[in-house]
C-alpha atoms as a PDB file:
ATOM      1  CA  UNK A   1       0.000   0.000   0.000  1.00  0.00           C
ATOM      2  CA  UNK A   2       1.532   3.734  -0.885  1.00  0.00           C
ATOM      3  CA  UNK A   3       1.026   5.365   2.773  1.00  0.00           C
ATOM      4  CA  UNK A   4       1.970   8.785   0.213  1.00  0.00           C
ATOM      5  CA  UNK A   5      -0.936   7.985  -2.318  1.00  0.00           C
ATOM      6  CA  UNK A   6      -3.732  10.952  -1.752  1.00  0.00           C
ATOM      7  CA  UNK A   7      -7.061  10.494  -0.504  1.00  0.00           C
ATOM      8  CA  UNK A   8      -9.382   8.838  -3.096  1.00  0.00           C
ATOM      9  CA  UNK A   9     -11.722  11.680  -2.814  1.00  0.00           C
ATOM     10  CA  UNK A  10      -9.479  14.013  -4.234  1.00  0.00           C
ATOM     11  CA  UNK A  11      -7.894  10.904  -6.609  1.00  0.00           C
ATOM     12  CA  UNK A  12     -11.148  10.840  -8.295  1.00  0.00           C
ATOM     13  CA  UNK A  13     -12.786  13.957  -7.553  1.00  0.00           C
ATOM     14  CA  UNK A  14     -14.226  14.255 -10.652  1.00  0.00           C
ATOM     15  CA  UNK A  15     -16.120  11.017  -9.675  1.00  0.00           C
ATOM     16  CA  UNK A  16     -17.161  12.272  -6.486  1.00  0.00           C
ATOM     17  CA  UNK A  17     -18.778  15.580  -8.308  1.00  0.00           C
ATOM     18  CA  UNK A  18     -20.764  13.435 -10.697  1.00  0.00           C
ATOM     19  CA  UNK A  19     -22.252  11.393  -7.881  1.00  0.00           C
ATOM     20  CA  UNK A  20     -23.214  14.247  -5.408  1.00  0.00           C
ATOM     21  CA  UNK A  21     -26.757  15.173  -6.869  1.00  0.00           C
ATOM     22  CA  UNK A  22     -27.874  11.657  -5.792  1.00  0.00           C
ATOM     23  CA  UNK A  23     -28.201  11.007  -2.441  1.00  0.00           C
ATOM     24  CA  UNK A  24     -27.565   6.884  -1.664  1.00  0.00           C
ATOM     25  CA  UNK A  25     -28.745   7.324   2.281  1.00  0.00           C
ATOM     26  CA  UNK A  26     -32.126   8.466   0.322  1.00  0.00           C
ATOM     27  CA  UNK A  27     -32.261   5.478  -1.911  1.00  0.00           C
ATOM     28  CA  UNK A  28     -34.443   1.811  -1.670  1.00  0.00           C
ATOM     29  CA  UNK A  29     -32.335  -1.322  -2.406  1.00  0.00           C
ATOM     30  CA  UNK A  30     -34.970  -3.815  -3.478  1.00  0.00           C
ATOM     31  CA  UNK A  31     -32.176  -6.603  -4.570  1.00  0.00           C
ATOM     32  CA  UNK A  32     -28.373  -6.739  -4.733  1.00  0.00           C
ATOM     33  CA  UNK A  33     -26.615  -9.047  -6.943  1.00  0.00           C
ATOM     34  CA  UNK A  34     -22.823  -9.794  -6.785  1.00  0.00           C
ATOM     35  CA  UNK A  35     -20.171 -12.330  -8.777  1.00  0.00           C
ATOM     36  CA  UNK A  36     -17.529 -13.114  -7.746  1.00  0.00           C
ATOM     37  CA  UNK A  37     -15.207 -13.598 -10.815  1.00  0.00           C
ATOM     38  CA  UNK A  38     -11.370 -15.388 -10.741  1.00  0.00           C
ATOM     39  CA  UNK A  39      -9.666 -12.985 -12.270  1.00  0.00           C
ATOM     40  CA  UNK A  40      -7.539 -10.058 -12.443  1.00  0.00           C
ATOM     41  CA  UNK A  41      -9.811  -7.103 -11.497  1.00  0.00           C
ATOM     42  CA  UNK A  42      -8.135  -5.026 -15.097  1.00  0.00           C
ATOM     43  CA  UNK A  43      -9.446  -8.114 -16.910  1.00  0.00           C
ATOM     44  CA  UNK A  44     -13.056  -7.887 -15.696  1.00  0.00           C
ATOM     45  CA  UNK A  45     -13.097  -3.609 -15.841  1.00  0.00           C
ATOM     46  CA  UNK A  46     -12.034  -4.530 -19.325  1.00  0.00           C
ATOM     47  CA  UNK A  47     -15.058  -6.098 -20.383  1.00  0.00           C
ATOM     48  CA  UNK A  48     -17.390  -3.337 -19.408  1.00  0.00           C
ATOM     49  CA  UNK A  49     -15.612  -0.397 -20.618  1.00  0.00           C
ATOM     50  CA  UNK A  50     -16.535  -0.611 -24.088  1.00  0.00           C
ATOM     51  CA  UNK A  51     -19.680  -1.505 -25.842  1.00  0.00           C
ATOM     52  CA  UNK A  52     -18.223  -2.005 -29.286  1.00  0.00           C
ATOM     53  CA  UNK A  53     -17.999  -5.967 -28.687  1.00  0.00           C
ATOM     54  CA  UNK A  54     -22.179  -6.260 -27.887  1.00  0.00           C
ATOM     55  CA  UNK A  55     -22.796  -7.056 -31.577  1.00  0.00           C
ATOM     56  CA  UNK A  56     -20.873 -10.449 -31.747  1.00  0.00           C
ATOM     57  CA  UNK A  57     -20.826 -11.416 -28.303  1.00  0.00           C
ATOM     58  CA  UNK A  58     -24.447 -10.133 -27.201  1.00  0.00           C
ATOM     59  CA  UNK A  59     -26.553  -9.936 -29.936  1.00  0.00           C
ATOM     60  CA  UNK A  60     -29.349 -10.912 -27.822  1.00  0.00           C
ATOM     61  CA  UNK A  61     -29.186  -7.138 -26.852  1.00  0.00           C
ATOM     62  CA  UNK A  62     -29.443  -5.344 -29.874  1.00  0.00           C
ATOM     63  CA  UNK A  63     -33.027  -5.178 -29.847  1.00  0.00           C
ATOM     64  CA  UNK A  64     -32.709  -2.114 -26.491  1.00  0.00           C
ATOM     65  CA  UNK A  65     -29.711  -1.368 -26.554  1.00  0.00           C
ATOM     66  CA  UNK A  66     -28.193   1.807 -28.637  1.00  0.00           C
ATOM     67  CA  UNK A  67     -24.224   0.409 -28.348  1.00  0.00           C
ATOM     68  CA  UNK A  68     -23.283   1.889 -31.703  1.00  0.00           C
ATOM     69  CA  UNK A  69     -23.974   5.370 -30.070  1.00  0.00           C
ATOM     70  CA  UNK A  70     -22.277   4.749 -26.692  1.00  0.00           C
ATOM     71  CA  UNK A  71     -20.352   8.001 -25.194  1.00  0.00           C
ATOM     72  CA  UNK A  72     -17.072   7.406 -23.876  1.00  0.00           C
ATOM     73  CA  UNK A  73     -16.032  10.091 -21.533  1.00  0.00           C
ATOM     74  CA  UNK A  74     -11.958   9.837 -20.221  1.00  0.00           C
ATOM     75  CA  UNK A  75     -11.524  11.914 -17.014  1.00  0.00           C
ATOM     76  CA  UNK A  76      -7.514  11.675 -16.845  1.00  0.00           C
ATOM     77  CA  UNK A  77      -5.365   9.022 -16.537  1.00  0.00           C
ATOM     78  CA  UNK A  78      -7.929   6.455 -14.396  1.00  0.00           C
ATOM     79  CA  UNK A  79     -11.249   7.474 -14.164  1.00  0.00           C
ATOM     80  CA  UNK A  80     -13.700   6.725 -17.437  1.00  0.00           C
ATOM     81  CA  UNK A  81     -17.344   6.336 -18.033  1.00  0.00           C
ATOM     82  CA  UNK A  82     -19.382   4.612 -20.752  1.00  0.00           C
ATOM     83  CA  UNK A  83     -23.222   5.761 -21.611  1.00  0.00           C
ATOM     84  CA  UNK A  84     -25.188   3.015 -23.507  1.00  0.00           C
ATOM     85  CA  UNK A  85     -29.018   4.153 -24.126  1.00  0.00           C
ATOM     86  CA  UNK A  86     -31.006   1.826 -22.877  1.00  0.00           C
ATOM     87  CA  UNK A  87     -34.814   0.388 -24.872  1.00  0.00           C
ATOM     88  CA  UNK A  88     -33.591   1.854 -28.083  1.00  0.00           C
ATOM     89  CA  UNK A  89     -32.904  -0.948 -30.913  1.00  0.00           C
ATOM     90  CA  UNK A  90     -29.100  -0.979 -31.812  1.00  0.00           C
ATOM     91  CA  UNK A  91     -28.695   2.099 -34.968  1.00  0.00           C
ATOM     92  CA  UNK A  92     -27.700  -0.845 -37.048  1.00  0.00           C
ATOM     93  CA  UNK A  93     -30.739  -3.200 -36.375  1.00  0.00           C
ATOM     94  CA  UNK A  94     -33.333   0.072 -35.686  1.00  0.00           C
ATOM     95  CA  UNK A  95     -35.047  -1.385 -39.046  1.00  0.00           C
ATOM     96  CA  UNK A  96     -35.942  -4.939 -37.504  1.00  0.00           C
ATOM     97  CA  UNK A  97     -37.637  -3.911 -34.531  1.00  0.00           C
ATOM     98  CA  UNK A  98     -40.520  -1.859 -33.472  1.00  0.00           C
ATOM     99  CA  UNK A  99     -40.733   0.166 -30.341  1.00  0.00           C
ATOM    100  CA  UNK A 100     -43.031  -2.196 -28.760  1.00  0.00           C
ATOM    101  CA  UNK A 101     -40.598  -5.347 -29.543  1.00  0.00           C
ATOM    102  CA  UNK A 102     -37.522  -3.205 -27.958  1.00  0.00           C
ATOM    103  CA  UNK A 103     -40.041  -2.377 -24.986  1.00  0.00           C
ATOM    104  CA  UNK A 104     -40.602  -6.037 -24.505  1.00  0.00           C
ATOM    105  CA  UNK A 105     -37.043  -7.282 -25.201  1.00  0.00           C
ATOM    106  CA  UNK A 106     -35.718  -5.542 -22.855  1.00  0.00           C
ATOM    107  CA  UNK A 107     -38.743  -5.673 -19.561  1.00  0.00           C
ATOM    108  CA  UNK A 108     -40.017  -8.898 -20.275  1.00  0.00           C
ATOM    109  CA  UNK A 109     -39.559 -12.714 -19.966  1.00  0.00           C
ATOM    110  CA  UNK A 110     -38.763 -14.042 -23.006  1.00  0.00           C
ATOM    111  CA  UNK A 111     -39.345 -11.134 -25.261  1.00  0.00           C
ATOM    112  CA  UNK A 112     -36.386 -11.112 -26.872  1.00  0.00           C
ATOM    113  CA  UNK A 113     -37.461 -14.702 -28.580  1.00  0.00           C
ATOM    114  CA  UNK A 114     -40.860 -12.892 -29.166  1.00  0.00           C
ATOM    115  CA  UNK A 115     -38.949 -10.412 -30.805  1.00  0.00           C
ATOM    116  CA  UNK A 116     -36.931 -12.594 -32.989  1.00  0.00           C
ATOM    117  CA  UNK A 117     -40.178 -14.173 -34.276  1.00  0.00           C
END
């Protein structure tokens, strides 16, 4: 451990700022869900920094979610974020699907097959 490393808050203070307009003590955890993965932590960050793999390794998403127009934001040298719009059809598949087959896709069981069909 580096006993001269700074405080995280001001490590990552642009984290902190983008957080402080929520309030967690205010918030209702209805379910929490964690994996434990064996592997080196860079190896699992690395698969959820980037959306541009969805369309061969998740194309059971395409159908709500917008990857193709994901915004990468770099906040110096360790501190990144990645917006993906959420029950939008994929740019490149926004032919394929209606509105109502993204809504379903992506909120219900099995819509994704209904989708498909």
């Amino acid at each position: 451990m580096d006993l001269e490393a700074p405080p995280f808050e001001e490590y990552a203070s642009v984290l902190t700022e983008h957080f402080q307009r929520w309030t967690p003590e205010d918030r209702y955890v209805s379910l929490h869900v964690e994996k434990k993965i064996a592997c080196n932590w860079k190896i699992a960050m690395e698969a959820f920094i980037e959306s541009y793999h969805a369309i061969q390794t998740h194309p059971q998403i395409l159908s709500f979610t917008g990857g193709d127009n994901s915004q990468y934001d770099v906040f110096g040298d360790h501190l990144s974020r990645t917006i993906t719009a959420q029950g939008i059809p994929n740019p490149g598949q926004a032919d394929r699907y209606s509105v109502q087959e993204s809504v379903e896709a992506m909120t219900g069981p099995g819509g994704f097959e209904r989708a498909q069909n």
